[in-house]
ModelCIF file with pLDDT and N, C-alpha, C, O atoms, coordinates in Angstrom:
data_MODEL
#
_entry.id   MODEL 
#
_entity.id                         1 
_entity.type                       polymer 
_entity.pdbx_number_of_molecules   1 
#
_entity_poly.entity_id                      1 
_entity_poly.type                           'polypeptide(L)' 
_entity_poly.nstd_linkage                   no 
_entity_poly.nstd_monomer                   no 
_entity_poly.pdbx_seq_one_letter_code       
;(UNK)(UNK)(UNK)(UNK)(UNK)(UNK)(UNK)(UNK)(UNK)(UNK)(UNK)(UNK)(UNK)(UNK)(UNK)(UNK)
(UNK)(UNK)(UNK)(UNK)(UNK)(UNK)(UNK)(UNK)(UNK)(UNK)(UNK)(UNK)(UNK)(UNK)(UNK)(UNK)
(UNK)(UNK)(UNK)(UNK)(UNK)(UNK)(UNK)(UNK)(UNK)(UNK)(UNK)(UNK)(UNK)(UNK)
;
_entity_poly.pdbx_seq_one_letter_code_can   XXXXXXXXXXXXXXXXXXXXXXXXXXXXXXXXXXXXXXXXXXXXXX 
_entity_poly.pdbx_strand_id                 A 
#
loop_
_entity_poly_seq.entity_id 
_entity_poly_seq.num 
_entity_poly_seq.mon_id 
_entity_poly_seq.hetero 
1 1  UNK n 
1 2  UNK n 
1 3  UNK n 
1 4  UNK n 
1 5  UNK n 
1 6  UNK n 
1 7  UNK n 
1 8  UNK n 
1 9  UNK n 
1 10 UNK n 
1 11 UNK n 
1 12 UNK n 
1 13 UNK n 
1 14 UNK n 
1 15 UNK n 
1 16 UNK n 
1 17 UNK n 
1 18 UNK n 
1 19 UNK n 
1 20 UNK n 
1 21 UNK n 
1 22 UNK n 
1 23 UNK n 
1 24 UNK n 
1 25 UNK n 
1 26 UNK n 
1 27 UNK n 
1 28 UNK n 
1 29 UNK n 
1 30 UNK n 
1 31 UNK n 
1 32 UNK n 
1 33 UNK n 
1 34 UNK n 
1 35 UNK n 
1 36 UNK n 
1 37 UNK n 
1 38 UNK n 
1 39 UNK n 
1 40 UNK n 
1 41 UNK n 
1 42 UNK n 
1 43 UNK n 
1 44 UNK n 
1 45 UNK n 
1 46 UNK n 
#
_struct_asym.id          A 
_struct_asym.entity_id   1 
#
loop_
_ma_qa_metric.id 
_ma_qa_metric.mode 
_ma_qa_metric.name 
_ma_qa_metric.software_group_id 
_ma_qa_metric.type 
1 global pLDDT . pLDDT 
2 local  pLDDT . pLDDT 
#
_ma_qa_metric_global.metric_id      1 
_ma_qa_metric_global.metric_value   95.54 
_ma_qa_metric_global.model_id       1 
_ma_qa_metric_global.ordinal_id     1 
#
loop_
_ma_qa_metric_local.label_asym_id 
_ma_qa_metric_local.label_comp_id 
_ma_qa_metric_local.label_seq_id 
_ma_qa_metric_local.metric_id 
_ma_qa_metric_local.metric_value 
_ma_qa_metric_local.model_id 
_ma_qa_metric_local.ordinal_id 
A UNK 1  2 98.00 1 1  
A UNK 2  2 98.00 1 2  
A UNK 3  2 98.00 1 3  
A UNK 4  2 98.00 1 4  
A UNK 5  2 98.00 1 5  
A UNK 6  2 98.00 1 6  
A UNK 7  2 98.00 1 7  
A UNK 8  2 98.00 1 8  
A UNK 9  2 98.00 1 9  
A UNK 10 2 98.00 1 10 
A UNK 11 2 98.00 1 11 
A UNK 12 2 98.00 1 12 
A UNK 13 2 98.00 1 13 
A UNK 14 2 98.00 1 14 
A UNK 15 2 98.00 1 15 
A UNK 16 2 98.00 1 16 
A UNK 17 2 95.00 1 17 
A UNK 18 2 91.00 1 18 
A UNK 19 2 92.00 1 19 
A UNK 20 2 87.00 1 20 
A UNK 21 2 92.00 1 21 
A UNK 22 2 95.00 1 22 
A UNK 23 2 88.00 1 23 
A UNK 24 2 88.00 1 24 
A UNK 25 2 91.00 1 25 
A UNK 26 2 91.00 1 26 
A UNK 27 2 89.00 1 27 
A UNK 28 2 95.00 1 28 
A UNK 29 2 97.00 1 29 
A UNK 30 2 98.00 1 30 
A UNK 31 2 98.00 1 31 
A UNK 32 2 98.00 1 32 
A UNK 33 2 97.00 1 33 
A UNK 34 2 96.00 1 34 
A UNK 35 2 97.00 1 35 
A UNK 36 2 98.00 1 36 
A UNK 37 2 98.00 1 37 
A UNK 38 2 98.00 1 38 
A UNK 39 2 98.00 1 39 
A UNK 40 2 98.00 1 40 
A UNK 41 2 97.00 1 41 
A UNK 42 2 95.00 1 42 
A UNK 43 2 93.00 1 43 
A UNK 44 2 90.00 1 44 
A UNK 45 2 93.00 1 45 
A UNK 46 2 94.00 1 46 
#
loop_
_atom_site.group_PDB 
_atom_site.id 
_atom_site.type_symbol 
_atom_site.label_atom_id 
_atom_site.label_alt_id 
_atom_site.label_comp_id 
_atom_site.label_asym_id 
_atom_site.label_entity_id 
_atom_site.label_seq_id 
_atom_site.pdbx_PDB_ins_code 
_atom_site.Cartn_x 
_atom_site.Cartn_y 
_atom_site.Cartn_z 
_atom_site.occupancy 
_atom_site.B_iso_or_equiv 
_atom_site.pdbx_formal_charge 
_atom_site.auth_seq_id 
_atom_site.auth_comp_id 
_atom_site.auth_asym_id 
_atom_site.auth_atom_id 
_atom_site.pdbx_PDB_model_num 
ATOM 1   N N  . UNK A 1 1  ? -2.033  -4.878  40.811 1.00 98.00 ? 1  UNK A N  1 
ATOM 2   C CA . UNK A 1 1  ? -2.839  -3.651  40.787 1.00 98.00 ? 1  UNK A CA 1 
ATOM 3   C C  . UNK A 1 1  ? -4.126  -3.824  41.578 1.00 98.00 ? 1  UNK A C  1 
ATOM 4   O O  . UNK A 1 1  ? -4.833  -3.006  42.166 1.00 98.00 ? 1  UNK A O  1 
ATOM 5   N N  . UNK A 1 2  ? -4.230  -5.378  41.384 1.00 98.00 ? 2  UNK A N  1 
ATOM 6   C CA . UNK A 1 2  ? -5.940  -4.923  42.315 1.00 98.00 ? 2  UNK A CA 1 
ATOM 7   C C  . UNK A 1 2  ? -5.502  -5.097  43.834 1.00 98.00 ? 2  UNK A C  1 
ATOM 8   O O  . UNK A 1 2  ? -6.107  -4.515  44.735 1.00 98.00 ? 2  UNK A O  1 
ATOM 9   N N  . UNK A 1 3  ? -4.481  -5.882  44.052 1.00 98.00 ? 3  UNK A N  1 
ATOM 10  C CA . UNK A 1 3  ? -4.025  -5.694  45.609 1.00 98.00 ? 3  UNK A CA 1 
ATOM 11  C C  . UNK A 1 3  ? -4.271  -4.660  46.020 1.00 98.00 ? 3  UNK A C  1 
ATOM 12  O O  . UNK A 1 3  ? -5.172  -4.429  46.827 1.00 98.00 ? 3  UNK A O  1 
ATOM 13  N N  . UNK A 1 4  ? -3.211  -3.523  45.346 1.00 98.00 ? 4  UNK A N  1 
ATOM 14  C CA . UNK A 1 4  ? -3.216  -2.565  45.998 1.00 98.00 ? 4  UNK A CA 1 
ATOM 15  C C  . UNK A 1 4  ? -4.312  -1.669  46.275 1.00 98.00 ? 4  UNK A C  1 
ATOM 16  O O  . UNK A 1 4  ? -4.355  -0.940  47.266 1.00 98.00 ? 4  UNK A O  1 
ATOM 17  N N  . UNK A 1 5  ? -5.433  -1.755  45.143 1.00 98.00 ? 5  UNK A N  1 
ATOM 18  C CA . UNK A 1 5  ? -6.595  -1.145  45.277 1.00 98.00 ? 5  UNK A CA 1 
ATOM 19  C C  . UNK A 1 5  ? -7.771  -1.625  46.256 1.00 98.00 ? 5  UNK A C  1 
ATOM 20  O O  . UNK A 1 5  ? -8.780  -1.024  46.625 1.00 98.00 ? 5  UNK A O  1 
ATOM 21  N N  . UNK A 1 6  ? -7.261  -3.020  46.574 1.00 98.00 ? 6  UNK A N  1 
ATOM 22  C CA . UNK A 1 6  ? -8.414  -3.415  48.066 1.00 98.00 ? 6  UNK A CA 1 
ATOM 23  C C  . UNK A 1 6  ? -7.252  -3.116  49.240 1.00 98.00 ? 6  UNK A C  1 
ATOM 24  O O  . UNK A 1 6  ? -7.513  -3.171  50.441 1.00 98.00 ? 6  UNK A O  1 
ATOM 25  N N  . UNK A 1 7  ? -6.165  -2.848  48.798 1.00 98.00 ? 7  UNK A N  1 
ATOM 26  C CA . UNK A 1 7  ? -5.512  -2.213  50.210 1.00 98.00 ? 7  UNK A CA 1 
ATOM 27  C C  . UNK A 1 7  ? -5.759  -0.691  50.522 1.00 98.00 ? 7  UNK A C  1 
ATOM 28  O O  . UNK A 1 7  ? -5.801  -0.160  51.632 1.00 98.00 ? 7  UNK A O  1 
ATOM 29  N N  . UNK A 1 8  ? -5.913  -0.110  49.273 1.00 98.00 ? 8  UNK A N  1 
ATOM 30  C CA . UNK A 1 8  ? -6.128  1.235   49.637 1.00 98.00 ? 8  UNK A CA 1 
ATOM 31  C C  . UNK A 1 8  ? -7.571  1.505   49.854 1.00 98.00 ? 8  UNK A C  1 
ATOM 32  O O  . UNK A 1 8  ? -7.755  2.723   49.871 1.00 98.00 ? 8  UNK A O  1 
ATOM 33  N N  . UNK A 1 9  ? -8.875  0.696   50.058 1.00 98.00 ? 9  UNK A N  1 
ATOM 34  C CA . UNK A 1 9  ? -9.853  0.940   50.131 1.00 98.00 ? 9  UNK A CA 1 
ATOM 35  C C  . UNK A 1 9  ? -10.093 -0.008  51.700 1.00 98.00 ? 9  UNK A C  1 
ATOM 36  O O  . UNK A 1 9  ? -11.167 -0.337  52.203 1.00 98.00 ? 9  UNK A O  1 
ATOM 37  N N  . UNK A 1 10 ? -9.023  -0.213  52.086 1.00 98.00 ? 10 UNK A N  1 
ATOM 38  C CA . UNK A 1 10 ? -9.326  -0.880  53.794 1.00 98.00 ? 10 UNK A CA 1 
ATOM 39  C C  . UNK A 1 10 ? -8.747  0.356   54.938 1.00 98.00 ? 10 UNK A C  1 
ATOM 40  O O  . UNK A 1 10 ? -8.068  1.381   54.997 1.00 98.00 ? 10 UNK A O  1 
ATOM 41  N N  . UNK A 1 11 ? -9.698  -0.735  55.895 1.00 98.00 ? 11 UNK A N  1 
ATOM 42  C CA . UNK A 1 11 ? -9.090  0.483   57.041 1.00 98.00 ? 11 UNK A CA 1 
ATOM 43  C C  . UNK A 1 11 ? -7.985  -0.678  57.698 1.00 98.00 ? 11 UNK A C  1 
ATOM 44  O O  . UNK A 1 11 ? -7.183  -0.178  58.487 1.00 98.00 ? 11 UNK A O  1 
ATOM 45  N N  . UNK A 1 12 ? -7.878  -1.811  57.524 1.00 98.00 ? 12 UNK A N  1 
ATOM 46  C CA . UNK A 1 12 ? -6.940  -2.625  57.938 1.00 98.00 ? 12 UNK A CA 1 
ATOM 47  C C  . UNK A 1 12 ? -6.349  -3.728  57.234 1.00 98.00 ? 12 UNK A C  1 
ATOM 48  O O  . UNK A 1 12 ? -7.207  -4.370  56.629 1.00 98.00 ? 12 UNK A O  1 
ATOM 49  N N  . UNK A 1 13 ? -5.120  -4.197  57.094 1.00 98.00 ? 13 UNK A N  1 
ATOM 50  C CA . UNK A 1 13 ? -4.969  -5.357  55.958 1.00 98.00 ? 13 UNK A CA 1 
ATOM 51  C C  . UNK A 1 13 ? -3.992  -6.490  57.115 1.00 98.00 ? 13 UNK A C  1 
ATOM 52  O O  . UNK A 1 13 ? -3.093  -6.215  57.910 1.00 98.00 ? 13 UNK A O  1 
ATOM 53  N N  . UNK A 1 14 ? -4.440  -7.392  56.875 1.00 98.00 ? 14 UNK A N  1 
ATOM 54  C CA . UNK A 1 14 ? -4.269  -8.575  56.740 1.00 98.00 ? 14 UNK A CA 1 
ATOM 55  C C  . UNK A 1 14 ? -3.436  -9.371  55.564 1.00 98.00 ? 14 UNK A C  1 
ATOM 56  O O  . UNK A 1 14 ? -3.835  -9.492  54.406 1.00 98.00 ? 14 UNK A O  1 
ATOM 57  N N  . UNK A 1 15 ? -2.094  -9.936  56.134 1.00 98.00 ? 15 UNK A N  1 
ATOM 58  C CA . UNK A 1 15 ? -1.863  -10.375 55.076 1.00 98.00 ? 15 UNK A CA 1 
ATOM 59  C C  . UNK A 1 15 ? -1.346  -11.980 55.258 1.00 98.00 ? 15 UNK A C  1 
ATOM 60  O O  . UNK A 1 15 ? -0.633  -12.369 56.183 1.00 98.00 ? 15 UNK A O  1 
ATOM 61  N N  . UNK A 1 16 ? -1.987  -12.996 53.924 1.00 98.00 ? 16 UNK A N  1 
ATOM 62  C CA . UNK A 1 16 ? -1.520  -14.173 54.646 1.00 98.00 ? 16 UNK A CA 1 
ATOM 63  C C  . UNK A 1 16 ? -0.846  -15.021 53.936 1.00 98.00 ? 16 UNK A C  1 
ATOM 64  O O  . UNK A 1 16 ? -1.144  -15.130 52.747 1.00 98.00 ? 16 UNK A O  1 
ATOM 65  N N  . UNK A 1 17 ? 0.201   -15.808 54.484 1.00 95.00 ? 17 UNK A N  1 
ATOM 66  C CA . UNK A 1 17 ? 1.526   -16.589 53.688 1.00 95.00 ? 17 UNK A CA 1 
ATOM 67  C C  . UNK A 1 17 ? 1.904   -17.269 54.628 1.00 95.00 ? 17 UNK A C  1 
ATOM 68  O O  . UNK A 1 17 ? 1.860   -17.092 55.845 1.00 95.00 ? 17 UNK A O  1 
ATOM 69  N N  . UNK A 1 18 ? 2.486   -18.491 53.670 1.00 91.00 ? 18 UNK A N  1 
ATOM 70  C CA . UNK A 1 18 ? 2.486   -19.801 54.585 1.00 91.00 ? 18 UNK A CA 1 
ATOM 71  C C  . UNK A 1 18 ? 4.484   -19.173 54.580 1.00 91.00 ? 18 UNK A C  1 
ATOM 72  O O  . UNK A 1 18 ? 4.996   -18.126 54.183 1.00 91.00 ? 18 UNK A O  1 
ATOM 73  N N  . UNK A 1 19 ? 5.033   -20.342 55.177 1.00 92.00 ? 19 UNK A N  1 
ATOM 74  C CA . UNK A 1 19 ? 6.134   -19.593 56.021 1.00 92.00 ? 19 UNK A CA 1 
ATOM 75  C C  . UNK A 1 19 ? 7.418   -19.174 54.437 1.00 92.00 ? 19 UNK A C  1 
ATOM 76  O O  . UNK A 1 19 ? 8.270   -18.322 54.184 1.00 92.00 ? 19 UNK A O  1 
ATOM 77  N N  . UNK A 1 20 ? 6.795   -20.435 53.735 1.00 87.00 ? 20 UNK A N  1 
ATOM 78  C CA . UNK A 1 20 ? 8.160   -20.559 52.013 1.00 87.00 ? 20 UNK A CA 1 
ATOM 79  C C  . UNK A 1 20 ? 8.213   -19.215 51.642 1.00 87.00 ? 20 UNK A C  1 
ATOM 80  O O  . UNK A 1 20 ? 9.393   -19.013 51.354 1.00 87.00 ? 20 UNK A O  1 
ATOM 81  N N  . UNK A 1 21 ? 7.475   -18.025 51.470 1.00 92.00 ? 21 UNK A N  1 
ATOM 82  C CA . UNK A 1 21 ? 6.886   -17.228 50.728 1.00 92.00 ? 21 UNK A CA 1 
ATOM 83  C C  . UNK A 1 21 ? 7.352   -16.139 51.623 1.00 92.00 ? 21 UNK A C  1 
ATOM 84  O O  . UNK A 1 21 ? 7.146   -15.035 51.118 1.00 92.00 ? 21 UNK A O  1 
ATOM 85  N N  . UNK A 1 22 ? 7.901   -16.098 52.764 1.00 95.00 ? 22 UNK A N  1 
ATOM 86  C CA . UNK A 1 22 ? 8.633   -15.356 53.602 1.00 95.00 ? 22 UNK A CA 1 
ATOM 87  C C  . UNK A 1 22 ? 9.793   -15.340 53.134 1.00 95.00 ? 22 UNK A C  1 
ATOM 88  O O  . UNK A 1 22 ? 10.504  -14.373 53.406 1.00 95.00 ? 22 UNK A O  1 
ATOM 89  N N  . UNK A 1 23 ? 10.401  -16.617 52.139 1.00 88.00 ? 23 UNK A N  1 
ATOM 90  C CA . UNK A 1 23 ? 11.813  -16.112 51.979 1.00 88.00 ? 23 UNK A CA 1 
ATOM 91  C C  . UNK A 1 23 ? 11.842  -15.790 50.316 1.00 88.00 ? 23 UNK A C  1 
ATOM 92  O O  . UNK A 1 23 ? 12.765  -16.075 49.553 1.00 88.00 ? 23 UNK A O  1 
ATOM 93  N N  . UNK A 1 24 ? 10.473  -15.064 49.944 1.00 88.00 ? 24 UNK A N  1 
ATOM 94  C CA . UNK A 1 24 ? 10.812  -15.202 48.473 1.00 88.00 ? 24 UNK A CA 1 
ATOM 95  C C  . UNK A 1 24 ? 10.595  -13.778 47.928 1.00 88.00 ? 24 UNK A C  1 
ATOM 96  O O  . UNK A 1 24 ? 10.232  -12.941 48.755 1.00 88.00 ? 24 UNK A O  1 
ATOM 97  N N  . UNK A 1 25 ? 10.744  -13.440 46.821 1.00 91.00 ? 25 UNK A N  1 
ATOM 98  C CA . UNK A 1 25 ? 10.287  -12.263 46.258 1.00 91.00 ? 25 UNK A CA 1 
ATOM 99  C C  . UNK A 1 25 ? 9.937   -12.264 44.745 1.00 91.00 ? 25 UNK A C  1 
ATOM 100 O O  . UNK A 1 25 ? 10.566  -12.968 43.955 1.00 91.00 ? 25 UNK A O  1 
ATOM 101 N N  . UNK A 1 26 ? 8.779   -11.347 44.310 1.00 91.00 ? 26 UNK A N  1 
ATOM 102 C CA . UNK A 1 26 ? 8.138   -12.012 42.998 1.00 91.00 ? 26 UNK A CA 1 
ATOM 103 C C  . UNK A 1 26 ? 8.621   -10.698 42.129 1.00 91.00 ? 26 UNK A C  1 
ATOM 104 O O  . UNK A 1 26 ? 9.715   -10.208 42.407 1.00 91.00 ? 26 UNK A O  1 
ATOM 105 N N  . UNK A 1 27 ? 7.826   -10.124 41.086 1.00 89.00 ? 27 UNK A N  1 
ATOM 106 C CA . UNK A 1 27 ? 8.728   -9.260  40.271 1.00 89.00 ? 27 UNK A CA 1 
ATOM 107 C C  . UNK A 1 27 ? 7.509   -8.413  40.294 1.00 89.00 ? 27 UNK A C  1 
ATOM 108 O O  . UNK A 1 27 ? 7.811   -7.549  39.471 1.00 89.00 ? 27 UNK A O  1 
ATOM 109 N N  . UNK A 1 28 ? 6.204   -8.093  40.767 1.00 95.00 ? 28 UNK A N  1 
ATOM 110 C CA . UNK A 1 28 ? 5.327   -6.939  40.730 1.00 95.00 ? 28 UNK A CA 1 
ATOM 111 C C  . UNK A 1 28 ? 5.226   -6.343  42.655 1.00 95.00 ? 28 UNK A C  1 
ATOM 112 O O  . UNK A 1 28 ? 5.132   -7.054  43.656 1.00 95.00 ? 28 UNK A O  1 
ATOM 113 N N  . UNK A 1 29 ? 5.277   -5.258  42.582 1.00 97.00 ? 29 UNK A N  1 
ATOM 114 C CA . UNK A 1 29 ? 5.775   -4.460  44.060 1.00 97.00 ? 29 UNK A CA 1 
ATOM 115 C C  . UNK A 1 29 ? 4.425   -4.428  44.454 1.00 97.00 ? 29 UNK A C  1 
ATOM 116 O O  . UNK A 1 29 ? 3.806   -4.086  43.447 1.00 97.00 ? 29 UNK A O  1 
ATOM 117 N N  . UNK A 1 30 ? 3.463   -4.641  45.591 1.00 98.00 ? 30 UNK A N  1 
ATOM 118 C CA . UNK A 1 30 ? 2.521   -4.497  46.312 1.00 98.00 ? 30 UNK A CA 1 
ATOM 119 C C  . UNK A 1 30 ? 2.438   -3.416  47.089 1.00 98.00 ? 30 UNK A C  1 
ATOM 120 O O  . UNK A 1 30 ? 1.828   -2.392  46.781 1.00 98.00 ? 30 UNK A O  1 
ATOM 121 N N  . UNK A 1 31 ? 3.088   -3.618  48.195 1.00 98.00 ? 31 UNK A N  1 
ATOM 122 C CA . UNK A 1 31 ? 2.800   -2.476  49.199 1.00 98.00 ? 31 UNK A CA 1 
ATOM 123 C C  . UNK A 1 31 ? 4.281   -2.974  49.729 1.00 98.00 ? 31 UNK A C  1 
ATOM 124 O O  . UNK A 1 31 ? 4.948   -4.004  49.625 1.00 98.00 ? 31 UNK A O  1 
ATOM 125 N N  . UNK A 1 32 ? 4.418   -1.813  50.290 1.00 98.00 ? 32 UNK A N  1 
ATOM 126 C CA . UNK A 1 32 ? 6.047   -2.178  52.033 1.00 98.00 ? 32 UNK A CA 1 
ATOM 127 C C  . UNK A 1 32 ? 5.412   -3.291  52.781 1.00 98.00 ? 32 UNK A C  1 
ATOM 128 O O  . UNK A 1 32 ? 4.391   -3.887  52.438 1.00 98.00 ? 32 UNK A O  1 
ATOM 129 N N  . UNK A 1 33 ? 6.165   -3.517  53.896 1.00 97.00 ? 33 UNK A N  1 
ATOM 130 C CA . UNK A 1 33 ? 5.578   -4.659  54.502 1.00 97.00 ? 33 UNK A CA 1 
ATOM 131 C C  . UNK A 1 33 ? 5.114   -3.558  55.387 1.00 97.00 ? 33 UNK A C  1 
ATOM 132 O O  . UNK A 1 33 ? 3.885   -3.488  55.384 1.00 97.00 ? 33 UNK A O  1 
ATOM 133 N N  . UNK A 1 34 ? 5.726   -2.628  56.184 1.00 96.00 ? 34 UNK A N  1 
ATOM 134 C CA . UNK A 1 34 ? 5.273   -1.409  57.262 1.00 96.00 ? 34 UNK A CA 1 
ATOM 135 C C  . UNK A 1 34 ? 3.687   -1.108  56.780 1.00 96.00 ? 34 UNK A C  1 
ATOM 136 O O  . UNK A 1 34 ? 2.976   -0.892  57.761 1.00 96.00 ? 34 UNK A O  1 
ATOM 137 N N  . UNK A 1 35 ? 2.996   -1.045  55.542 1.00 97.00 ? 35 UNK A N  1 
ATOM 138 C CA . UNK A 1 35 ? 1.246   -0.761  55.430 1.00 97.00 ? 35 UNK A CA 1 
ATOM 139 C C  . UNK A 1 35 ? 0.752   -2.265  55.627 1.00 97.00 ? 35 UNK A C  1 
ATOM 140 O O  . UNK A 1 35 ? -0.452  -2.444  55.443 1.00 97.00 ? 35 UNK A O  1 
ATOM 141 N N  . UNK A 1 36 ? 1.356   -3.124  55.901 1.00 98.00 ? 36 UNK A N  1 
ATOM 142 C CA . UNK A 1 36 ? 0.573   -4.499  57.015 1.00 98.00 ? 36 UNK A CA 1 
ATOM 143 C C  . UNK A 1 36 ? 0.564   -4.507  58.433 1.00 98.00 ? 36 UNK A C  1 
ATOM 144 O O  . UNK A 1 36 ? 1.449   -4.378  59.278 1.00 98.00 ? 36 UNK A O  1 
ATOM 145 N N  . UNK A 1 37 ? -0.836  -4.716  58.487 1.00 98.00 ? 37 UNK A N  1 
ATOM 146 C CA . UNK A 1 37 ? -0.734  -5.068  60.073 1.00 98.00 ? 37 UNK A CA 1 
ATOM 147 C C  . UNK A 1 37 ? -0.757  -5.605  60.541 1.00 98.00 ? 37 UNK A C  1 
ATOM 148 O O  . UNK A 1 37 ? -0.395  -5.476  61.710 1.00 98.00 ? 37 UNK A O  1 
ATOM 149 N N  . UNK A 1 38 ? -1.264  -6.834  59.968 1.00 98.00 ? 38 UNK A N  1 
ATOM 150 C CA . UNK A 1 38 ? -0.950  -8.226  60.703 1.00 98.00 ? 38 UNK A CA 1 
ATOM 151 C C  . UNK A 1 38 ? -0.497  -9.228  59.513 1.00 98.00 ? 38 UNK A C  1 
ATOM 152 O O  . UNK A 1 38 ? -1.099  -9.381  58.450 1.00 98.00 ? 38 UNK A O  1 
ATOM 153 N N  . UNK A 1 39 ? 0.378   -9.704  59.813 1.00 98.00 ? 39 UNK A N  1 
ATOM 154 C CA . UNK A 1 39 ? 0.721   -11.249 58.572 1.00 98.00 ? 39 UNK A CA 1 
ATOM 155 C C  . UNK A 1 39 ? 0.437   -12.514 59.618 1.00 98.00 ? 39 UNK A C  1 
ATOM 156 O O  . UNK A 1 39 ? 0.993   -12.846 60.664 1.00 98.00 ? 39 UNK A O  1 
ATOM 157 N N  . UNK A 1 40 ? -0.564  -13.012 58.945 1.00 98.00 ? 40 UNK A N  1 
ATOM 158 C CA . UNK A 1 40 ? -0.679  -14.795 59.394 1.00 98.00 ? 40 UNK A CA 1 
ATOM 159 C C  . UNK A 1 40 ? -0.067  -15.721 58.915 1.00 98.00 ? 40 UNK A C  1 
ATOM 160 O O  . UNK A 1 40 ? -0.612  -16.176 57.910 1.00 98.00 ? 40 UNK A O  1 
ATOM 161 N N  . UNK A 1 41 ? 1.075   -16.323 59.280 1.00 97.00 ? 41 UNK A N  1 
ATOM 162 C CA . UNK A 1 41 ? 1.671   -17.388 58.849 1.00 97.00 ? 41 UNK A CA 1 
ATOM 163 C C  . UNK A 1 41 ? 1.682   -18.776 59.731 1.00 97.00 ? 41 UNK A C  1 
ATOM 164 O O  . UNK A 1 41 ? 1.090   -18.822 60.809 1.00 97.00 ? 41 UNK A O  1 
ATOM 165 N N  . UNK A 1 42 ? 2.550   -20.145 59.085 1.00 95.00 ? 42 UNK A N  1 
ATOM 166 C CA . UNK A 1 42 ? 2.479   -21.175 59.581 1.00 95.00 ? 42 UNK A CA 1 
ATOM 167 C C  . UNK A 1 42 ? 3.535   -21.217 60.830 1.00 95.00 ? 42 UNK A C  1 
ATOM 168 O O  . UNK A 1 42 ? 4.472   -20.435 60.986 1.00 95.00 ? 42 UNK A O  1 
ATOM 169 N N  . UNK A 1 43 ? 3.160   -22.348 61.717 1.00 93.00 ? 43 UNK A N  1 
ATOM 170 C CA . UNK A 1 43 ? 4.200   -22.121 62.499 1.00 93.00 ? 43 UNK A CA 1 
ATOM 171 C C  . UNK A 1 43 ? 5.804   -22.835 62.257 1.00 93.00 ? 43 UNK A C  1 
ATOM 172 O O  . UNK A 1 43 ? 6.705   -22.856 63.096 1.00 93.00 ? 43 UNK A O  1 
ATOM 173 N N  . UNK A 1 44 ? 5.844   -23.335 61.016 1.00 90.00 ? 44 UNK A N  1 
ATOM 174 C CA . UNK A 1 44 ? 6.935   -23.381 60.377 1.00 90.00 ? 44 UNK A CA 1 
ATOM 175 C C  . UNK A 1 44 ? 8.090   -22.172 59.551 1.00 90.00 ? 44 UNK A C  1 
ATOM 176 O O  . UNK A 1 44 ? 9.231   -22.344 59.122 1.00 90.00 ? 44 UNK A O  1 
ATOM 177 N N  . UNK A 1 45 ? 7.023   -20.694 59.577 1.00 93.00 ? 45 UNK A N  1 
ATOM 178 C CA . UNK A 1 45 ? 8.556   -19.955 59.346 1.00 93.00 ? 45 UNK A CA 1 
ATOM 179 C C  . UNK A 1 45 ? 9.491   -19.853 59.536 1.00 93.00 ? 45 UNK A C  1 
ATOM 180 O O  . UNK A 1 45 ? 9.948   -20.175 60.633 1.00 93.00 ? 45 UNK A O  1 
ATOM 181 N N  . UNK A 1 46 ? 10.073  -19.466 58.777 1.00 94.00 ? 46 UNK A N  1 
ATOM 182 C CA . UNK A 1 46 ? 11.190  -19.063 59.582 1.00 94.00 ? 46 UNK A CA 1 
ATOM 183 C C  . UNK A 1 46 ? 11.273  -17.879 60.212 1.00 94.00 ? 46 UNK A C  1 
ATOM 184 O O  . UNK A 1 46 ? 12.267  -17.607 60.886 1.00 94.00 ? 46 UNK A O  1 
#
């Protein structure tokens, strides 16, 4: 809940995860990935 409330109070989001966390999924919904605009990850993603 507070994610979403500093996402809805930006004019841009940033989002950052190391590459593991690209293949995972948790059980509370954030946002789509489409309301990110940039994701910073390692150069180990996949």
């Amino acid at each position: 809940a507070v994610k979403r409330a500093a996402i809805a109070s930006s004019r841009r989001v940033i989002a950052v995860a190391d590459g593991a966390k690209l293949t995972r999924s948790a059980l509370a919904f954030v946002t789509p990935a489409s309301a990110l605009h940039c994701v910073v990850t390692d150069h180990d993603a996949p």
